[in-house]
PDB file of N, CA and C in Angstrom:
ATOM      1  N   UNK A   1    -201.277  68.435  98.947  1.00  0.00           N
ATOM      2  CA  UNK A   1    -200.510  67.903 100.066  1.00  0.00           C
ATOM      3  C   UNK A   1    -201.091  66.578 100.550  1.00  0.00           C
ATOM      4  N   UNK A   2    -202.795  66.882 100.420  1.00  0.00           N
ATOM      5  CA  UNK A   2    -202.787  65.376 101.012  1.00  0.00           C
ATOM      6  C   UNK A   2    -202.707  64.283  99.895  1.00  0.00           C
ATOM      7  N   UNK A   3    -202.352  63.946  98.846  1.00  0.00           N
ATOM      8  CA  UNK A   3    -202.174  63.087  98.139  1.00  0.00           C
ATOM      9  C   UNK A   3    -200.450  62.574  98.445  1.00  0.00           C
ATOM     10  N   UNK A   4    -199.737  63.445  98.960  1.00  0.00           N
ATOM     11  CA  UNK A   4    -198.517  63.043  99.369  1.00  0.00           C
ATOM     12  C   UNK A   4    -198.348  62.137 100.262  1.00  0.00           C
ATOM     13  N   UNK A   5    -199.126  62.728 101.374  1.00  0.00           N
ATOM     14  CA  UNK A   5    -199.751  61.965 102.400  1.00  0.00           C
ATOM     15  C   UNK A   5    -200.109  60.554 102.488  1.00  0.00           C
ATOM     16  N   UNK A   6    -201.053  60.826 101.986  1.00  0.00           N
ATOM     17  CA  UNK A   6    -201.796  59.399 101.386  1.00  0.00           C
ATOM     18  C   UNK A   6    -200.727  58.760 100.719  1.00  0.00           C
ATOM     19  N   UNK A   7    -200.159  58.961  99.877  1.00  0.00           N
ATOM     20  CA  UNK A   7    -198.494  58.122  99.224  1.00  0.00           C
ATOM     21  C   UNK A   7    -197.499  57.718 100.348  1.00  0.00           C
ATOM     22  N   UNK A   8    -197.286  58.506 101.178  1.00  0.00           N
ATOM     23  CA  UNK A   8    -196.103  58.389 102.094  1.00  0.00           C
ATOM     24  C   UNK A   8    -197.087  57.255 103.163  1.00  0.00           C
ATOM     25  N   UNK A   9    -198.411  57.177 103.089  1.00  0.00           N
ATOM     26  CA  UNK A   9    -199.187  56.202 104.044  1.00  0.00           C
ATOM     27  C   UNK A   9    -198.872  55.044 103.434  1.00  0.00           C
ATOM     28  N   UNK A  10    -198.934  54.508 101.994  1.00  0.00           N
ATOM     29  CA  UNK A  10    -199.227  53.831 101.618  1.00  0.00           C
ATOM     30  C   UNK A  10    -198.091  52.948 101.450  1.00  0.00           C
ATOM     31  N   UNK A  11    -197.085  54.044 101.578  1.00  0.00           N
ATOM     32  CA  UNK A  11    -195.367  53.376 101.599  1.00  0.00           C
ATOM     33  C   UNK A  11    -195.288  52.489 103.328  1.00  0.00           C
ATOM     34  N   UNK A  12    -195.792  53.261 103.513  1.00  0.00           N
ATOM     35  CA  UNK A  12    -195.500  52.953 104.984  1.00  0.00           C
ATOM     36  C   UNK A  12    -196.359  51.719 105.370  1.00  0.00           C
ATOM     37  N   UNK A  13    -197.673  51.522 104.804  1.00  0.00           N
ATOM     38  CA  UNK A  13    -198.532  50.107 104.596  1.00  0.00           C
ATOM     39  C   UNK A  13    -197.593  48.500 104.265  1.00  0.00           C
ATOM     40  N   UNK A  14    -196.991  49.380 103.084  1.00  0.00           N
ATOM     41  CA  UNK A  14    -196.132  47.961 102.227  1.00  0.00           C
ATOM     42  C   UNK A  14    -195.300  47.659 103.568  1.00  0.00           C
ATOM     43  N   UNK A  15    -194.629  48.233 103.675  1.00  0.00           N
ATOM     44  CA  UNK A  15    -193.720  48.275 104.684  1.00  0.00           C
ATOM     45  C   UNK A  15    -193.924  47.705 105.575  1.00  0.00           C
ATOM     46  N   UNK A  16    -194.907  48.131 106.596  1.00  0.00           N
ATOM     47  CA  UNK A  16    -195.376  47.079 107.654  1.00  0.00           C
ATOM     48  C   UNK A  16    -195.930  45.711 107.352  1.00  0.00           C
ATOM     49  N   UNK A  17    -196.604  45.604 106.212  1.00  0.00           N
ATOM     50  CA  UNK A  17    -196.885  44.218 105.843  1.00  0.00           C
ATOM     51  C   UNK A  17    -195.761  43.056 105.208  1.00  0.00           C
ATOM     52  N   UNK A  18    -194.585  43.838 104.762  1.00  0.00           N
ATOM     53  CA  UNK A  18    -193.716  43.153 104.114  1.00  0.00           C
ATOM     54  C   UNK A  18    -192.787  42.971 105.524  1.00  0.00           C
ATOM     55  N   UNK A  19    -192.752  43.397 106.379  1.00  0.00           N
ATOM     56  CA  UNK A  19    -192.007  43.394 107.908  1.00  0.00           C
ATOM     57  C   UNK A  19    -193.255  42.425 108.435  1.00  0.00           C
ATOM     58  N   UNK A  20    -194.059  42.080 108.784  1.00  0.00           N
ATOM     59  CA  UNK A  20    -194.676  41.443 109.147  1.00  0.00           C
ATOM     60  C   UNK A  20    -194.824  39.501 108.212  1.00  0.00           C
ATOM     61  N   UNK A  21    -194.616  39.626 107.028  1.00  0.00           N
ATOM     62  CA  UNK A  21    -194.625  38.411 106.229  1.00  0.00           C
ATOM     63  C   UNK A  21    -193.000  37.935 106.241  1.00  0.00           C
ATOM     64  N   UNK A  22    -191.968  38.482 106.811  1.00  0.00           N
ATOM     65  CA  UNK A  22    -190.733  38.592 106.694  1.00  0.00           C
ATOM     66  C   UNK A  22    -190.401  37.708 108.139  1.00  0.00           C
ATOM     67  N   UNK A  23    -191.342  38.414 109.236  1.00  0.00           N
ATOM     68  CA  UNK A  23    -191.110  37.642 110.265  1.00  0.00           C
ATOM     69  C   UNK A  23    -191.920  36.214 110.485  1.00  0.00           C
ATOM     70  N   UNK A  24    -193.172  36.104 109.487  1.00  0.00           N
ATOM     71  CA  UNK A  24    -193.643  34.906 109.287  1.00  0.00           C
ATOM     72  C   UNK A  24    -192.952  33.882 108.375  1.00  0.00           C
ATOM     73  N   UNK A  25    -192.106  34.091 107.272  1.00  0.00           N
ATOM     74  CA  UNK A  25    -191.326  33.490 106.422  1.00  0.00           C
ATOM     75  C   UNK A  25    -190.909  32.250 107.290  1.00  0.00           C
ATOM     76  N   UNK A  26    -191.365  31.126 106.153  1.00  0.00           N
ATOM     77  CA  UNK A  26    -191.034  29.804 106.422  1.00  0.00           C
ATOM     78  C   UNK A  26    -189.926  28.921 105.981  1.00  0.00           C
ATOM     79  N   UNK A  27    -188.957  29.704 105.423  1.00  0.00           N
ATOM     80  CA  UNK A  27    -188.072  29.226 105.194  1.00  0.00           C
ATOM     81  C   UNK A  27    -187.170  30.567 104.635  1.00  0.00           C
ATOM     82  N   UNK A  28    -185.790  30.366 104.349  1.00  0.00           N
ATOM     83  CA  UNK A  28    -184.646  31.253 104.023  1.00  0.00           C
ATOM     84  C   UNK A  28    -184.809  32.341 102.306  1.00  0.00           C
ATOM     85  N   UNK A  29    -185.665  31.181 101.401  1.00  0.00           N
ATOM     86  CA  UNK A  29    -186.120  31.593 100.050  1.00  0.00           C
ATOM     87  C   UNK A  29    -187.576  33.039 100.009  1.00  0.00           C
ATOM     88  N   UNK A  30    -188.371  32.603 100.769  1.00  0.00           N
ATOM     89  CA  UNK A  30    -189.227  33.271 100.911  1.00  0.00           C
ATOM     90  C   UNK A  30    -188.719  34.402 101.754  1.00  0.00           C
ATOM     91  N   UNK A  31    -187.802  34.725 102.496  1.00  0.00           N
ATOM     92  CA  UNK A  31    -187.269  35.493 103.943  1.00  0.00           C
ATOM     93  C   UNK A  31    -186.161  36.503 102.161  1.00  0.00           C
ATOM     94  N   UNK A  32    -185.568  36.144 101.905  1.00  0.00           N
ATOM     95  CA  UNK A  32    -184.955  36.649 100.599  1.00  0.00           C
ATOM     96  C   UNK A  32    -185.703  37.342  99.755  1.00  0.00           C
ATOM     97  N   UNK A  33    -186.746  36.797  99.041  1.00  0.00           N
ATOM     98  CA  UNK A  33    -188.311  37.335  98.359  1.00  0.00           C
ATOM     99  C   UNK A  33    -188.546  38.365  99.203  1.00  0.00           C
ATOM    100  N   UNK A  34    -188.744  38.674 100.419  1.00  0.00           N
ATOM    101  CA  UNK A  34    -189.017  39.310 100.979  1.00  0.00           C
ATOM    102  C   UNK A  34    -188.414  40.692 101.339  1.00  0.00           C
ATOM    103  N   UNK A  35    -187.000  40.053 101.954  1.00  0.00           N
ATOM    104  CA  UNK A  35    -185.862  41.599 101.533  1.00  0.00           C
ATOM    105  C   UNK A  35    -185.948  42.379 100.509  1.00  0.00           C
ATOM    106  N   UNK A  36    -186.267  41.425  99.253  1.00  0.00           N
ATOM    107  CA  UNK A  36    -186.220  42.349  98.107  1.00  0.00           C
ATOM    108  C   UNK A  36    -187.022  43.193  98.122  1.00  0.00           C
ATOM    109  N   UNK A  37    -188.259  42.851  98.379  1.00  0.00           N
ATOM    110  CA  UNK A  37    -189.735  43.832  98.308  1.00  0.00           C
ATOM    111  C   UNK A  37    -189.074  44.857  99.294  1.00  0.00           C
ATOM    112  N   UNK A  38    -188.702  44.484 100.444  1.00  0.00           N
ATOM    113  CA  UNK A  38    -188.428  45.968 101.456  1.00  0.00           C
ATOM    114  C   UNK A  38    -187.502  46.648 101.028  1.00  0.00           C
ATOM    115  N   UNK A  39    -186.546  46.316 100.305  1.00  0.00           N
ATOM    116  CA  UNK A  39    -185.043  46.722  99.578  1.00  0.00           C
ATOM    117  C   UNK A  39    -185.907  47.768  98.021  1.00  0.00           C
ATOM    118  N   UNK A  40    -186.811  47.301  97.660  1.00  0.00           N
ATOM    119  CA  UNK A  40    -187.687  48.314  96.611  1.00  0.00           C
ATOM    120  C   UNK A  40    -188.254  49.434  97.318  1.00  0.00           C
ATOM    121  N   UNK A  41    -188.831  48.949  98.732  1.00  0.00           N
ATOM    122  CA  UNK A  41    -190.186  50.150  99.065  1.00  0.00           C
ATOM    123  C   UNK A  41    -188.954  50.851  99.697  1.00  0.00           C
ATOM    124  N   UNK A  42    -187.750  50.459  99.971  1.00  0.00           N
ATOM    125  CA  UNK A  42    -186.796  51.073 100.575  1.00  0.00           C
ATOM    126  C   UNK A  42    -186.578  52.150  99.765  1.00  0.00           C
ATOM    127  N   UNK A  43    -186.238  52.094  98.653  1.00  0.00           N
ATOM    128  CA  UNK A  43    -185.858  52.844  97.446  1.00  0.00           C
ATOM    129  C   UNK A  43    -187.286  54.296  97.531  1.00  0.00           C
ATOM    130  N   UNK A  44    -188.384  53.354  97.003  1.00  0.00           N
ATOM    131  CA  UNK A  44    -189.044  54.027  96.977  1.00  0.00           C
ATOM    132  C   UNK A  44    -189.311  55.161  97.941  1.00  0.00           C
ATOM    133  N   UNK A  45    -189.119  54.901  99.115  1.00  0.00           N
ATOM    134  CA  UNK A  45    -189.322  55.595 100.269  1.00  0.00           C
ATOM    135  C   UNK A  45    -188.347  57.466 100.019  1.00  0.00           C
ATOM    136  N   UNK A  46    -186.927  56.333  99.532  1.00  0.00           N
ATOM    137  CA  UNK A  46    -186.110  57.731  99.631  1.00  0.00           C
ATOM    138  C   UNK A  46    -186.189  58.627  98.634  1.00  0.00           C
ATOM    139  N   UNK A  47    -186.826  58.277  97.320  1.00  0.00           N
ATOM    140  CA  UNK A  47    -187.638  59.065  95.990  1.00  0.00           C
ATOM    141  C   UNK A  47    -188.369  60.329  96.512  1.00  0.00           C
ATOM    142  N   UNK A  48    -189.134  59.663  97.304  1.00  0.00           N
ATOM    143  CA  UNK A  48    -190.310  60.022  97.903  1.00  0.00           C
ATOM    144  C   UNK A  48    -190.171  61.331  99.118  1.00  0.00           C
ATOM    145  N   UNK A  49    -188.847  61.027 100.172  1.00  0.00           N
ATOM    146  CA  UNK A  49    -188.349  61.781 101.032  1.00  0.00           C
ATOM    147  C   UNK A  49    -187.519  63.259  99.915  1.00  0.00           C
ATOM    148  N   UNK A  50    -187.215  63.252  99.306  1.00  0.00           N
ATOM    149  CA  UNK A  50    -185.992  63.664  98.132  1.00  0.00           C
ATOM    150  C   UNK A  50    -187.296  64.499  97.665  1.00  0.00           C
ATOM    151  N   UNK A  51    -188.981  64.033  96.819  1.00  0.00           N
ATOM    152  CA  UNK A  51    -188.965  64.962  96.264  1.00  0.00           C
ATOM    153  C   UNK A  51    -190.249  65.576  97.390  1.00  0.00           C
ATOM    154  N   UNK A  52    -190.452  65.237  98.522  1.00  0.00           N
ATOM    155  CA  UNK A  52    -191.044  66.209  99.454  1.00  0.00           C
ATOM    156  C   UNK A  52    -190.157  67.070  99.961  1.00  0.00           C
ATOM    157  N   UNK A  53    -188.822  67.100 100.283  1.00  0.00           N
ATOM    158  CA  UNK A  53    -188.089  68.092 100.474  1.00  0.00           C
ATOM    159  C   UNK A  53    -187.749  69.205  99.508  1.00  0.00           C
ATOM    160  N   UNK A  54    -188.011  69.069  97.868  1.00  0.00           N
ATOM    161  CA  UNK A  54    -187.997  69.704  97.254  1.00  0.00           C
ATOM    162  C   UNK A  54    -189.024  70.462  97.161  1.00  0.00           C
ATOM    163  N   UNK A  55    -190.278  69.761  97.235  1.00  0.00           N
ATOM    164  CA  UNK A  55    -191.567  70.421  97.370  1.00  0.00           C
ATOM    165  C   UNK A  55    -191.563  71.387  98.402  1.00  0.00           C
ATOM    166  N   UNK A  56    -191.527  71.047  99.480  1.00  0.00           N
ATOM    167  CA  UNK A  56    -191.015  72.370 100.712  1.00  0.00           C
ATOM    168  C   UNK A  56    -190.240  73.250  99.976  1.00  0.00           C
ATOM    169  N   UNK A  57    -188.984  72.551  99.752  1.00  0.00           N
ATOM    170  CA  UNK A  57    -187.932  74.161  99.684  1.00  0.00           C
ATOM    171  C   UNK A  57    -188.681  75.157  98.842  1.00  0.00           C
ATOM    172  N   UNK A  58    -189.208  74.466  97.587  1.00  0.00           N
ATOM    173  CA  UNK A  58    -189.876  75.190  96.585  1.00  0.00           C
ATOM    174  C   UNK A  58    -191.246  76.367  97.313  1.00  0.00           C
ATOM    175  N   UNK A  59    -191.749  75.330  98.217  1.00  0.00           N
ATOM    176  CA  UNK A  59    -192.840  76.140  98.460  1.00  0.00           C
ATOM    177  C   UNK A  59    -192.863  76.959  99.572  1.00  0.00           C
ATOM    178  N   UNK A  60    -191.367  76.915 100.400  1.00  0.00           N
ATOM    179  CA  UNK A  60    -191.108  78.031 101.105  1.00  0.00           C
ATOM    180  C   UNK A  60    -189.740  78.856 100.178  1.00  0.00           C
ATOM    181  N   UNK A  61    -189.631  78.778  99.160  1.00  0.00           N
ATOM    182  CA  UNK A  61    -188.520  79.716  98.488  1.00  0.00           C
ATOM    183  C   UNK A  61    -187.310  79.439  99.229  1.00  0.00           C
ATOM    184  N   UNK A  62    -186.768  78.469  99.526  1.00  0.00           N
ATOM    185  CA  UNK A  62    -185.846  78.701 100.920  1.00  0.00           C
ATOM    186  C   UNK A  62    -184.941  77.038  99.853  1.00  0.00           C
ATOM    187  N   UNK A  63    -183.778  77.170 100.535  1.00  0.00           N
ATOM    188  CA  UNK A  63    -182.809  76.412 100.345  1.00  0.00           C
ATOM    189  C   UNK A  63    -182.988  75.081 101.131  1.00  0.00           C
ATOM    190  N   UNK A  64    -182.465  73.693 101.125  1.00  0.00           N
ATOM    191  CA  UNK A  64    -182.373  72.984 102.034  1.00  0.00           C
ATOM    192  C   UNK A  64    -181.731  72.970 103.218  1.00  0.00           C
ATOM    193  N   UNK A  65    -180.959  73.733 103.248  1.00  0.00           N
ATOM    194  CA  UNK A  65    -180.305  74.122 104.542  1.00  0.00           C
ATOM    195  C   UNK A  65    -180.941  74.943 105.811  1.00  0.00           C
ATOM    196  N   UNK A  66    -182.497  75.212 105.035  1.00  0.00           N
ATOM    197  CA  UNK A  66    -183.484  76.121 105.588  1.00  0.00           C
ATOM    198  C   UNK A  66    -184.419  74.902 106.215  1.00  0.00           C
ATOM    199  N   UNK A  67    -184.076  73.691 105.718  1.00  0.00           N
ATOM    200  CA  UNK A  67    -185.104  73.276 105.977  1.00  0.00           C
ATOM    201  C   UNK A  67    -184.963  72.362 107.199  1.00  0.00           C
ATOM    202  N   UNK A  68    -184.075  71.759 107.526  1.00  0.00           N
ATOM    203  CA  UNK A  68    -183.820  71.009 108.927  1.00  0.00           C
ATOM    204  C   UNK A  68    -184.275  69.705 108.739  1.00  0.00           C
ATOM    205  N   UNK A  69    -183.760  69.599 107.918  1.00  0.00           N
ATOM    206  CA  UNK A  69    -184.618  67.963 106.762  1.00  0.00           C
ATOM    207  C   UNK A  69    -183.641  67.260 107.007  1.00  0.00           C
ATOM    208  N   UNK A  70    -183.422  65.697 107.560  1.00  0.00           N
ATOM    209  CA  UNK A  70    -182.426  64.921 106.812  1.00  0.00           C
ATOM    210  C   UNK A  70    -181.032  65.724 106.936  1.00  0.00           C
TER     211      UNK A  70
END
């Protein structure tokens, strides 16, 4: 569990730093460069949400509808 953790931290790292260089962006090209990276960890994020909810359901035997997830 805690390696999930630590993953879901680390998503959440990019994230704030790419939100933070986004609002420093010096022009419209770099501000674009930038969406993209958050538009990836975006992705990544919901991989990530998708297979911790599976991990639960699995590890309480229980359906998603059990789980109050999303």
């Amino acid at each position: 569990m805690d390696d999930r953790i630590d993953h879901l931290k680390g998503l959440l790292d990019r994230l704030e730093d790419a939100r933070a260089r986004l609002e420093a962006a010096p022009d419209a090209a770099t501000a674009a460069d930038v969406l993209g990276e958050l538009n990836e960890v975006a992705q990544e994020v919901s991989v990530e949400v998708e297979r911790q909810r599976r991990a639960v359901a699995d590890d309480e035997g229980g359906d998603d509808a059990q789980l109050g997830l999303l």
